[in-house]
N, C-alpha and C. Protein backbone atom coordinates (compact mmCIF):
# COMPACT_ATOMS: atom_id res chain seq x y z
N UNK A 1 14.40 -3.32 3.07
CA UNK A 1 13.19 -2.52 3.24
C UNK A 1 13.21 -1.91 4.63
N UNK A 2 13.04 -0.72 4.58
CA UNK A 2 13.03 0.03 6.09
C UNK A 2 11.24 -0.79 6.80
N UNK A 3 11.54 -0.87 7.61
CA UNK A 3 10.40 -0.93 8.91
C UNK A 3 9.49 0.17 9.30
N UNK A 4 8.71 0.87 8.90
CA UNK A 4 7.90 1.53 9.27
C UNK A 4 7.29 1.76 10.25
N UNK A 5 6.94 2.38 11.36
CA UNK A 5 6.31 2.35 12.40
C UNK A 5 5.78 3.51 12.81
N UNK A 6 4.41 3.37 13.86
CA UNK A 6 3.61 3.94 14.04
C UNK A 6 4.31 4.77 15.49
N UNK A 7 4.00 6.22 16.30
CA UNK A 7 4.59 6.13 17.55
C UNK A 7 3.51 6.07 18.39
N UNK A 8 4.06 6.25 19.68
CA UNK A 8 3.05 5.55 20.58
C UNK A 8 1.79 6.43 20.51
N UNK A 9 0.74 5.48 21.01
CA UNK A 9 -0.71 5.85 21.05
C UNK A 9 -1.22 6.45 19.42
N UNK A 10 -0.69 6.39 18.09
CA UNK A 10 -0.81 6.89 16.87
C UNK A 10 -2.07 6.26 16.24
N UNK A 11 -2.15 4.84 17.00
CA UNK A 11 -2.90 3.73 15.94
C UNK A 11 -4.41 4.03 16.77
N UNK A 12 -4.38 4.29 17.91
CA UNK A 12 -5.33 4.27 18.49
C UNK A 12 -6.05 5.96 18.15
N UNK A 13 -5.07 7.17 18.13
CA UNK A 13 -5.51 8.26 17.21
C UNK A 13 -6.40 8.32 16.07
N UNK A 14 -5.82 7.25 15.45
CA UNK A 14 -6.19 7.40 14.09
C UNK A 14 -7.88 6.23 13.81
N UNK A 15 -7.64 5.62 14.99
CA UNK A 15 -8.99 4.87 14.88
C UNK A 15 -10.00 5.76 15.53
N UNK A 16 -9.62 6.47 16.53
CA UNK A 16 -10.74 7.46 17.10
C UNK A 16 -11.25 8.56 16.13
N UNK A 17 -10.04 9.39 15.59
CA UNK A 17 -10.40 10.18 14.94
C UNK A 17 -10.68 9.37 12.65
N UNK A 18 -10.42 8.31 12.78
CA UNK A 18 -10.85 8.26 11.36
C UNK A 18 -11.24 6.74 11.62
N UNK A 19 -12.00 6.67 11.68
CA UNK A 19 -12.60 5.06 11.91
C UNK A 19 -13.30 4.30 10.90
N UNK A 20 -13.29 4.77 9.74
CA UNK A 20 -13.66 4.39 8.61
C UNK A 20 -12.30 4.57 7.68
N UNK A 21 -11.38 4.47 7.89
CA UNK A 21 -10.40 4.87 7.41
C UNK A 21 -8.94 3.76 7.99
N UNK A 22 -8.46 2.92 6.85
CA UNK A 22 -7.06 1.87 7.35
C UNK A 22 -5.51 2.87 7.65
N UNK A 23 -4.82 2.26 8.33
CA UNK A 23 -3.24 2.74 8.50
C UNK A 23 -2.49 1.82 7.09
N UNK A 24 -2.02 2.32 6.31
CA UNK A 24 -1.36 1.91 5.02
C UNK A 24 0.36 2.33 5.22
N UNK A 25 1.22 1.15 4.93
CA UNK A 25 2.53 2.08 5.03
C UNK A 25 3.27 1.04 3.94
N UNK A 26 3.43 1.73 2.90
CA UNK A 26 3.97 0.87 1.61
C UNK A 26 5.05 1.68 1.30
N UNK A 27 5.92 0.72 0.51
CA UNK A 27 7.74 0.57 0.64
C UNK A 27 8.13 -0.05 -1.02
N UNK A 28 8.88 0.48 -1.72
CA UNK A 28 9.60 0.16 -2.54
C UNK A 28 10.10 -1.87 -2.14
N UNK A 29 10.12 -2.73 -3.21
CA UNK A 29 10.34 -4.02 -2.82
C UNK A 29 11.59 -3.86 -2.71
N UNK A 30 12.26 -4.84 -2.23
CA UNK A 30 13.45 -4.62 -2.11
C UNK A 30 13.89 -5.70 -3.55
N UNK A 31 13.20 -6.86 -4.04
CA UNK A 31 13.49 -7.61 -5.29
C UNK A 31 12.98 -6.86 -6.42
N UNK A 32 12.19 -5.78 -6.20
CA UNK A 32 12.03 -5.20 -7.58
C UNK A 32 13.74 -4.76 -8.73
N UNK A 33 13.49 -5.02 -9.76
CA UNK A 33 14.82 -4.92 -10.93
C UNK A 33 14.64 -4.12 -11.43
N UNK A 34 12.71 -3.14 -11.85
CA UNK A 34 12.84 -2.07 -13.02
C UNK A 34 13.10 -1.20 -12.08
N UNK A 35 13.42 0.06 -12.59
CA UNK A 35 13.90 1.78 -12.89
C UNK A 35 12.58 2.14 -11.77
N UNK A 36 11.66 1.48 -11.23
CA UNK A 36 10.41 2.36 -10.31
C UNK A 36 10.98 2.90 -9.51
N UNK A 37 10.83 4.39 -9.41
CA UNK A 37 11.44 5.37 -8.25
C UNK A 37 10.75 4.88 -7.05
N UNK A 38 11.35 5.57 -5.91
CA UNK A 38 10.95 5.64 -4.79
C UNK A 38 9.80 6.45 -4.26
N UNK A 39 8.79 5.74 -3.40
CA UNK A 39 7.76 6.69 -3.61
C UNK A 39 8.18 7.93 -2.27
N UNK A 40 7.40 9.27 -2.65
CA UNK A 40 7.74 9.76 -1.61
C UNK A 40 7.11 10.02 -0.44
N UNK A 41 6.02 9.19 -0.76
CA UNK A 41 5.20 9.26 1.25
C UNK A 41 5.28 7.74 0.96
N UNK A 42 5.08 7.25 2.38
CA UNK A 42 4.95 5.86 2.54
C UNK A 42 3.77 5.39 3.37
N UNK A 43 3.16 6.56 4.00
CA UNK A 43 2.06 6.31 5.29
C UNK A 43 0.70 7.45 4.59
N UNK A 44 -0.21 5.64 4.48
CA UNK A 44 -1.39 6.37 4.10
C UNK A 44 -2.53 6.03 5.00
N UNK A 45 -3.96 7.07 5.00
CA UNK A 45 -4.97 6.13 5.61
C UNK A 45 -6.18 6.41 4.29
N UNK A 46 -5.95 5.01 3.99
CA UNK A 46 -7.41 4.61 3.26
C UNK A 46 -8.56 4.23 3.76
N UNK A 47 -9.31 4.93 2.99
CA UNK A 47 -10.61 4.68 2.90
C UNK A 47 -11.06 2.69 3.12
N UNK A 48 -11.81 2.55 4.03
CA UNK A 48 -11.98 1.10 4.00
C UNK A 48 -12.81 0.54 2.93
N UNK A 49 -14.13 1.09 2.18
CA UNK A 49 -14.64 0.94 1.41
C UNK A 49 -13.80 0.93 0.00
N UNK A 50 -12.62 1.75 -0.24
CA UNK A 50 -11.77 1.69 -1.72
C UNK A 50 -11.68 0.16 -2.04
N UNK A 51 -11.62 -0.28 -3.38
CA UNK A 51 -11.39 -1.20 -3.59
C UNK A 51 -9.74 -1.43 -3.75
N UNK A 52 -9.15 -2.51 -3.66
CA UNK A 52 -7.76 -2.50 -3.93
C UNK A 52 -7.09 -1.79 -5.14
N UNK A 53 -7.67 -2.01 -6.30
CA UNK A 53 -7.73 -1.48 -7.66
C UNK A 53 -7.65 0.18 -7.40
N UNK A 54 -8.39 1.01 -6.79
CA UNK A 54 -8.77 2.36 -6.71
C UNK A 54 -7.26 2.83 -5.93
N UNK A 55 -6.54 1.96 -4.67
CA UNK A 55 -5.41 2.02 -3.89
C UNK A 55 -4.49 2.40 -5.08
N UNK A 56 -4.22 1.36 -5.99
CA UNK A 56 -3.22 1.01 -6.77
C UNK A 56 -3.17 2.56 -7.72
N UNK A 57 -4.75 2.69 -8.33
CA UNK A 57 -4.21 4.38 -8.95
C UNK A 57 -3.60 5.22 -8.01
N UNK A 58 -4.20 5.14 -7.05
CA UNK A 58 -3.27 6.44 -6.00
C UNK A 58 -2.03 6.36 -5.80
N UNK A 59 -1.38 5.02 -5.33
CA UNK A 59 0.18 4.95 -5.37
C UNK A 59 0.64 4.67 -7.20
N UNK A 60 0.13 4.71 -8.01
CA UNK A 60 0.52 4.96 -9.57
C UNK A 60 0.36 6.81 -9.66
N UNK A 61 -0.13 7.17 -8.92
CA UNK A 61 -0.64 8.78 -9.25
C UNK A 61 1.13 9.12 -8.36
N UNK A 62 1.20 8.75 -6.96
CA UNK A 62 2.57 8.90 -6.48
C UNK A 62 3.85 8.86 -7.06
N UNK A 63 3.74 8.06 -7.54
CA UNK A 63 4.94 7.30 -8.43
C UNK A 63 4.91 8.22 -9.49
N UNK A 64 4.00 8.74 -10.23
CA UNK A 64 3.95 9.26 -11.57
C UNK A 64 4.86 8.25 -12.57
N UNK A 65 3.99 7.22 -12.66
CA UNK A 65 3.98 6.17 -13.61
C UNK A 65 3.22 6.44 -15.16
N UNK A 66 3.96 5.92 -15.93
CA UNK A 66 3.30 5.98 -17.78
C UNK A 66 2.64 4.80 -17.68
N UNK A 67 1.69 5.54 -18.10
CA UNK A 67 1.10 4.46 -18.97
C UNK A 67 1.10 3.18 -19.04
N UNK A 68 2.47 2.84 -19.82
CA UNK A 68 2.85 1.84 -20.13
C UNK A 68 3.58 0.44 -19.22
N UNK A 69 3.85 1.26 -17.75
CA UNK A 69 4.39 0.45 -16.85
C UNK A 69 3.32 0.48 -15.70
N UNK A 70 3.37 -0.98 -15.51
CA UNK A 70 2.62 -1.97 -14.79
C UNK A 70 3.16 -1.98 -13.31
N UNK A 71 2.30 -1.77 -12.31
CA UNK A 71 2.86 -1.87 -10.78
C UNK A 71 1.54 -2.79 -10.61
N UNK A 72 2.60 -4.10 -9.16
CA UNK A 72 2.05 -4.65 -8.60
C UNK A 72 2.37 -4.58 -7.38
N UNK A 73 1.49 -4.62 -6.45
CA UNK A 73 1.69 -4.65 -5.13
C UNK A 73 1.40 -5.75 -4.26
N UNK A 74 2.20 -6.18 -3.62
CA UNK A 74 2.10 -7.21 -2.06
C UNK A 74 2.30 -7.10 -1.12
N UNK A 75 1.58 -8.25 -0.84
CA UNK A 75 1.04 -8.25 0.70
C UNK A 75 1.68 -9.57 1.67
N UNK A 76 2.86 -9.91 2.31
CA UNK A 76 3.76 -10.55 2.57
C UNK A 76 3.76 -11.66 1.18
N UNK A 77 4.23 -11.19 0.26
CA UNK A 77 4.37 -11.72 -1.24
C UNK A 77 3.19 -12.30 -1.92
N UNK A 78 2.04 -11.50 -1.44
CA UNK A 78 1.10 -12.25 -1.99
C UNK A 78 0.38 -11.07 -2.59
N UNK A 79 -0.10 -11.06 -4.01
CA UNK A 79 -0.79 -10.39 -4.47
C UNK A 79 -2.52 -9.73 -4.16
N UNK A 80 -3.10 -9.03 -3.31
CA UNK A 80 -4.00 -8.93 -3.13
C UNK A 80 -4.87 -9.09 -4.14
N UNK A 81 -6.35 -9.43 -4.09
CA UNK A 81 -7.67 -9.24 -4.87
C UNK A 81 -7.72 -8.16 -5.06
N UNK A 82 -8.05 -7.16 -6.88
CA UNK A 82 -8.14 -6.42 -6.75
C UNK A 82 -9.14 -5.82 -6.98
N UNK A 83 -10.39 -6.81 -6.34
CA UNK A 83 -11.75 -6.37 -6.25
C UNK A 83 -12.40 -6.55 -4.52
N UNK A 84 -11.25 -6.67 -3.87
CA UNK A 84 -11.43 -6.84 -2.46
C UNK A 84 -11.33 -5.14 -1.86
N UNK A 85 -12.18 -4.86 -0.89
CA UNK A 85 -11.98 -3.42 0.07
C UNK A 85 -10.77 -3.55 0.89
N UNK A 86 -10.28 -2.57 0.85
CA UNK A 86 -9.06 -2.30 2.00
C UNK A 86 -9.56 -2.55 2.97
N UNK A 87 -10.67 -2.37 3.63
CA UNK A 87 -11.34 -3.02 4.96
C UNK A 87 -10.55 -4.80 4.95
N UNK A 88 -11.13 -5.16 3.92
CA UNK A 88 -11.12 -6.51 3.72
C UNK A 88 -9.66 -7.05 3.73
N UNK A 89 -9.11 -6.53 3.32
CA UNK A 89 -7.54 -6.74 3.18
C UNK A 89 -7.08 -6.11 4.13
N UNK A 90 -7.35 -5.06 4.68
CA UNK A 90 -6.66 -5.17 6.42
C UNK A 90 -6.80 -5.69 7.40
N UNK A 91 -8.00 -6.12 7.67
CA UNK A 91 -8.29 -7.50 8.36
C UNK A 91 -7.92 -8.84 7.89
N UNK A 92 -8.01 -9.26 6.56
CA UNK A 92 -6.94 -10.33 6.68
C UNK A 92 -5.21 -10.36 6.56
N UNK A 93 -5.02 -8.98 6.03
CA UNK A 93 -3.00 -9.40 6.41
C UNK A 93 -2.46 -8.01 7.46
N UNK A 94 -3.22 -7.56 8.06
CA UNK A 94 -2.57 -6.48 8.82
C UNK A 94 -1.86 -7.32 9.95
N UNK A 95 -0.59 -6.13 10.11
CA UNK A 95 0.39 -6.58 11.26
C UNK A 95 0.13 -6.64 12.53
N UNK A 96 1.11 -7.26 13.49
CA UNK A 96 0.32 -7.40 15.00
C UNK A 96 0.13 -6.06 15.54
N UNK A 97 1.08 -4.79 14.83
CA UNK A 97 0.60 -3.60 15.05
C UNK A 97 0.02 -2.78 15.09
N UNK A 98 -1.20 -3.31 13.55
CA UNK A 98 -2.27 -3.28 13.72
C UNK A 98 -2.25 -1.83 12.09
N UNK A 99 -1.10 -2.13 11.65
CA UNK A 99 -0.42 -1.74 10.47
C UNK A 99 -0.63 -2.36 8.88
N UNK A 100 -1.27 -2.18 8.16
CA UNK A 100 -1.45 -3.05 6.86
C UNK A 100 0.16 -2.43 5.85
N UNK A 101 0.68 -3.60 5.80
CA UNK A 101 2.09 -2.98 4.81
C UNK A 101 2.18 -3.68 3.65
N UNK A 102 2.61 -3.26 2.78
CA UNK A 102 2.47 -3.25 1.07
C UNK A 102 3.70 -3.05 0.76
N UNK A 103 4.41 -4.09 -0.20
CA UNK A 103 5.59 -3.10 -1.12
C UNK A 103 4.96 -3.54 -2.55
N UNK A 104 5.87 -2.18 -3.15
CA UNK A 104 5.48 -2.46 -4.62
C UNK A 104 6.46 -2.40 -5.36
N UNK A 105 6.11 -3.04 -6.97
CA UNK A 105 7.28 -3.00 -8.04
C UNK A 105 6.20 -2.80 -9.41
N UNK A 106 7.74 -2.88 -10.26
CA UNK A 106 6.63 -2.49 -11.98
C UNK A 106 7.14 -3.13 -12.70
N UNK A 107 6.94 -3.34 -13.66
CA UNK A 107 7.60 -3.48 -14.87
C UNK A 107 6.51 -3.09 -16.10
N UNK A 108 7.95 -3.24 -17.04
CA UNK A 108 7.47 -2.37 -18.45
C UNK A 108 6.77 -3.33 -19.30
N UNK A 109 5.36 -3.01 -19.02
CA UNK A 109 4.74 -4.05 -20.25
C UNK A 109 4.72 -3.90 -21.50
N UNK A 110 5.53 -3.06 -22.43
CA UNK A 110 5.68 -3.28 -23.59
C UNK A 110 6.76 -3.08 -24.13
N UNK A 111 8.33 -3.89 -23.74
CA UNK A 111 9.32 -3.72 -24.12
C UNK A 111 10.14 -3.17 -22.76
């Protein structure tokens, strides 16, 4: 998994100018096995109020995922609540950088 990073003074930008709003930078897993492409942005800022659930359509809208295949996302291998706010979940697993990072995978739930 590549390392993502913010450059200098970026994090503090982005809290001045969007302060209701998290630093998101999510990555293909590196143990994922199905066919899920690569997404092609990796750096988002969410909304702190979204629920985790609302996150997950947006990187399924990225991906341009069917239907039929299932993405899950983690959070140093742990599955977030997906009735918890991104507020909520960036305060409990964001990095010392001050970075919330996510990878994701799928699989095919019906066959």
């Amino acid at each position: 998994m590549s390392h993502l990073t913010l450059r200098d003074g970026e994090l503090e930008r982005i809290y001045k100018n969007y302060p209701d709003k998290v630093p998101v930078f999510i990555t293909k897993s590196d143990t994922a096995k199905s066919k899920i492409p690569e997404i092609r942005k990796n750096k988002f800022l969410v909304p702190s109020h979204f629920i985790m659930a609302e996150f997950v359509m947006i990187i399924r809208k990225w991906l341009v995922l069917s239907p039929e295949m299932a993405i899950f996302i983690f959070i140093n291998n742990t599955l977030p609540v997906s009735s918890m706010s991104m507020g909520e979940i960036y305060l409990k697993y964001k990095d010392k950088d001050g970075v919330l990072r996510m990878n994701y995978a799928a699989e095919n739930t019906f066959g």
